[in-house]
Protein backbone atom coordinates (compact mmCIF):
# COMPACT_ATOMS: atom_id res chain seq x y z
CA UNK A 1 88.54 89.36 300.55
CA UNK A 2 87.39 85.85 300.95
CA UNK A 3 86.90 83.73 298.10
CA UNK A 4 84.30 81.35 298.04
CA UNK A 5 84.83 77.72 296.76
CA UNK A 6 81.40 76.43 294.32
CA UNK A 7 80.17 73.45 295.78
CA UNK A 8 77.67 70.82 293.98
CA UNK A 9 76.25 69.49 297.81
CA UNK A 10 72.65 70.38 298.62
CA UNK A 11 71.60 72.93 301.02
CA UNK A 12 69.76 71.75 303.91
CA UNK A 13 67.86 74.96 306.05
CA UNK A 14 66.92 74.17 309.89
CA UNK A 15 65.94 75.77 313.21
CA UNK A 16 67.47 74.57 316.31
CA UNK A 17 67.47 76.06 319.91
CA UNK A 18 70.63 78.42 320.85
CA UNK A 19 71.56 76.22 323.44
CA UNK A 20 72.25 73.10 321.23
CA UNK A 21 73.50 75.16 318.09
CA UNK A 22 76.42 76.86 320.93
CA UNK A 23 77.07 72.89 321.94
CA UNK A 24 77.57 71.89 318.40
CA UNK A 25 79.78 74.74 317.93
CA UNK A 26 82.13 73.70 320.79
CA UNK A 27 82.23 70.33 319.66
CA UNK A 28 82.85 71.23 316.30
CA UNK A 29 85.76 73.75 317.19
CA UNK A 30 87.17 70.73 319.20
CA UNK A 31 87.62 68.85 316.45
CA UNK A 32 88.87 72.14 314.44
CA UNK A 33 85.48 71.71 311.99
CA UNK A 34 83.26 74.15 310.80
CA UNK A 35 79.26 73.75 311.96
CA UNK A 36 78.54 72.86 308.68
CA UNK A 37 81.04 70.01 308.18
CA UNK A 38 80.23 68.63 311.91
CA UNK A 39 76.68 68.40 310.91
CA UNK A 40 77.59 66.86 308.05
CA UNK A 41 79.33 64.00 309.46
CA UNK A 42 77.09 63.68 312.38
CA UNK A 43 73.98 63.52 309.58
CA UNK A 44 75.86 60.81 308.10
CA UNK A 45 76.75 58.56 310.35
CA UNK A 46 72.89 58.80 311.08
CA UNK A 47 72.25 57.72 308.03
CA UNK A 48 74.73 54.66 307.79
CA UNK A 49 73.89 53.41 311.22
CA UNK A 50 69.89 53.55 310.03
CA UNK A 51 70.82 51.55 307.02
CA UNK A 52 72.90 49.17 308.60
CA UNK A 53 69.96 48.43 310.77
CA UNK A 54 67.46 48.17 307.55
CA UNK A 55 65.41 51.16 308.05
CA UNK A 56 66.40 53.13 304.85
């Protein structure tokens, strides 16, 4: 049995095509990551680099 670790970070629901969602999964194995947390980080360095250029 797995246990599960609570977590106070939103939840964020999307649909993507197979295709891209098996590419993220091969980058994120390369980089021994879970989807989730690859996602994550890509999400926010989106984020910085839009602030850094004054659009949020």
């Amino acid at each position: 049995m797995t246990a599960t670790m609570p977590t106070t970070k939103a939840k964020v629901g999307t649909y993507i095509d197979q295709d891209l969602k098996d590419s993220l999964l091969k980058l994120a194995e390369l980089e021994s990551r879970s989807l989730s947390n690859y996602v994550e980080i890509l999400i926010k360095a989106a984020v910085a680099q839009a602030k850094s250029e004054g659009k949020i």
